[in-house]
Protein backbone atom coordinates (compact mmCIF):
# COMPACT_ATOMS: atom_id res chain seq x y z
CA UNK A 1 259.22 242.56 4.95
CA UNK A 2 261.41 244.89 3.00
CA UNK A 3 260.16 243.72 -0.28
CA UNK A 4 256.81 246.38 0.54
CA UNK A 5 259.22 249.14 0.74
CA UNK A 6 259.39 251.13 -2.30
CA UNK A 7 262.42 253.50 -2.39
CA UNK A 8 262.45 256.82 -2.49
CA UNK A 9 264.42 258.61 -5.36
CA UNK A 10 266.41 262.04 -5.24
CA UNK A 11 265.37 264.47 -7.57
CA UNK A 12 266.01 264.23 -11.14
CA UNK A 13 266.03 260.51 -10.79
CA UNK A 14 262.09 260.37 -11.02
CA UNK A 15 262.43 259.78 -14.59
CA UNK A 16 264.92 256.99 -14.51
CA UNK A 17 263.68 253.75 -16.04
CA UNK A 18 264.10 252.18 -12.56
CA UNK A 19 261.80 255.18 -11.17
CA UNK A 20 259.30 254.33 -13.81
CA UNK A 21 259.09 250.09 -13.13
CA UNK A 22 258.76 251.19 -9.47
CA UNK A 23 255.27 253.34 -10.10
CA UNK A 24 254.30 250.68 -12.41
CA UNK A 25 254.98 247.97 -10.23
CA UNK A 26 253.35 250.20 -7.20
CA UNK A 27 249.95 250.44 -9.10
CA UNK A 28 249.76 246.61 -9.92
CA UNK A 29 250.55 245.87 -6.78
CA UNK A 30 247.76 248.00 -5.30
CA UNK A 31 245.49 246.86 -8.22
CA UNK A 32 245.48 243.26 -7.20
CA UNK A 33 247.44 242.56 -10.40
CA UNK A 34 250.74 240.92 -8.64
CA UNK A 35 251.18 239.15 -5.71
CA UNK A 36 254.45 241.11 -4.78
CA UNK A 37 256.47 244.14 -5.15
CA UNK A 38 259.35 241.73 -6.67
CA UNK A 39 256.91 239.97 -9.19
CA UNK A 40 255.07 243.23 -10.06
CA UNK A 41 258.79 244.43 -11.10
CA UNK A 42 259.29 241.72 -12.98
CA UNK A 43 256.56 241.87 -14.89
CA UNK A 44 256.74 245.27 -15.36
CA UNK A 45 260.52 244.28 -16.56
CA UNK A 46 259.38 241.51 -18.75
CA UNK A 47 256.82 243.73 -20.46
CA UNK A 48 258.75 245.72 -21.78
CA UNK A 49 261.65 243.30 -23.07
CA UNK A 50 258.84 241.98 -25.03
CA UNK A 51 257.79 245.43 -26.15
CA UNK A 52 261.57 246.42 -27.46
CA UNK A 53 261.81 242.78 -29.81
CA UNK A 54 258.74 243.92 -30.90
CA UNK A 55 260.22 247.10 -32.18
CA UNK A 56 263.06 245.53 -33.26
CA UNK A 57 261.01 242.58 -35.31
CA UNK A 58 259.29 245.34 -36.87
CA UNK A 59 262.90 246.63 -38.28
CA UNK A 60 264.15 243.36 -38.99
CA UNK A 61 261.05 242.95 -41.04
CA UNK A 62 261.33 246.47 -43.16
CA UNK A 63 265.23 245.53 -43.81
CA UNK A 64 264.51 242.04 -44.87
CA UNK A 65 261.76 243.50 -47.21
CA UNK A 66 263.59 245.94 -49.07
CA UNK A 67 265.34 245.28 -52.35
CA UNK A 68 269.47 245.90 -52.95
CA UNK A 69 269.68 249.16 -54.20
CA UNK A 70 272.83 248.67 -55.94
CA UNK A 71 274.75 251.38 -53.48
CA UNK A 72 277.66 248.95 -52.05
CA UNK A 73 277.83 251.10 -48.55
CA UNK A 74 274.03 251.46 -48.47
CA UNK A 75 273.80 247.29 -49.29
CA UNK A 76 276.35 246.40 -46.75
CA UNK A 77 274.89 248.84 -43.86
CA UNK A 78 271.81 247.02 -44.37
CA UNK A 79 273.33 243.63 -44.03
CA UNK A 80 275.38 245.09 -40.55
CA UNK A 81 271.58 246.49 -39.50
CA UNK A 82 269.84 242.98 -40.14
CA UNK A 83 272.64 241.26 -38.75
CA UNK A 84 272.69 243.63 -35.32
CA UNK A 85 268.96 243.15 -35.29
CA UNK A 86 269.35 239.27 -35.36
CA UNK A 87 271.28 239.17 -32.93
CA UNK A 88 269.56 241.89 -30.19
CA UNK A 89 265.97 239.60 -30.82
CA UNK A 90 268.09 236.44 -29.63
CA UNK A 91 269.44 238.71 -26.70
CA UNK A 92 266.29 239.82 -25.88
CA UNK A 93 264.70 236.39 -25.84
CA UNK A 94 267.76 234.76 -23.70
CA UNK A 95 266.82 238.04 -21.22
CA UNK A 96 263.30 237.38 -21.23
CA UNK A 97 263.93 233.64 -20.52
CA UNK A 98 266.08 234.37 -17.54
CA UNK A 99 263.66 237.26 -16.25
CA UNK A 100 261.05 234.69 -16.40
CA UNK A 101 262.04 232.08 -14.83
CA UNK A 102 263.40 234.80 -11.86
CA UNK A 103 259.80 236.13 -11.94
CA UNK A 104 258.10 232.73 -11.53
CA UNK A 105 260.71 231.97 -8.46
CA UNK A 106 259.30 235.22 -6.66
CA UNK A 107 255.90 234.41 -6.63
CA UNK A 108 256.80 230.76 -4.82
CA UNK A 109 259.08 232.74 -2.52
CA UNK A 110 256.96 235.52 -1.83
């Protein structure tokens, strides 16, 4: 029953990022495009996981692509930047794995 409810935020927390899944998640819900509150969250959620390891492919991609430029610091801050990236796209993907398999268990439990 309390999965309907949609809270109510105090001001200056309508542009939180929890604020924003909730009117997301509130218009697929009334669009017909989830079957719940909970999954339309989650798929709101899951969206845009997948939308920040696209960004950060496209980074990866310009770093790998780009030649030494013979600048030790500059060289090694790229390495640290491709490395970092690396390892945020595996994060992301472990995150996206979990949030999936929570948002598949909320449609069977709705």
């Amino acid at each position: 029953m309390s999965e309907g409810i949609v809270p109510l935020r105090r001001r200056g927390e309508e542009r939180s990022a929890l604020a924003r899944v909730d009117a997301v998640a509130v218009e697929m819900l009334a669009g017909g495009r989830a079957v719940s509150l909970r999954v339309a969250r989650a798929e709101v959620i899951l969206a845009d996981m997948r939308d920040q390891r696209d960004q950060l492919a496209v980074l990866l991609a310009d770093l790998r692509g780009r030649e030494l430029t013979g600048e030790v610091l500059i060289d090694e801050a790229n390495a640290s930047l491709i490395t970092a990236l690396d390892q945020g796209i595996v994060q992301i993907d472990l995150f996206v794995a979990q949030a999936r398999t929570y948002a598949d268990g909320a449609g069977q439990t709705r």
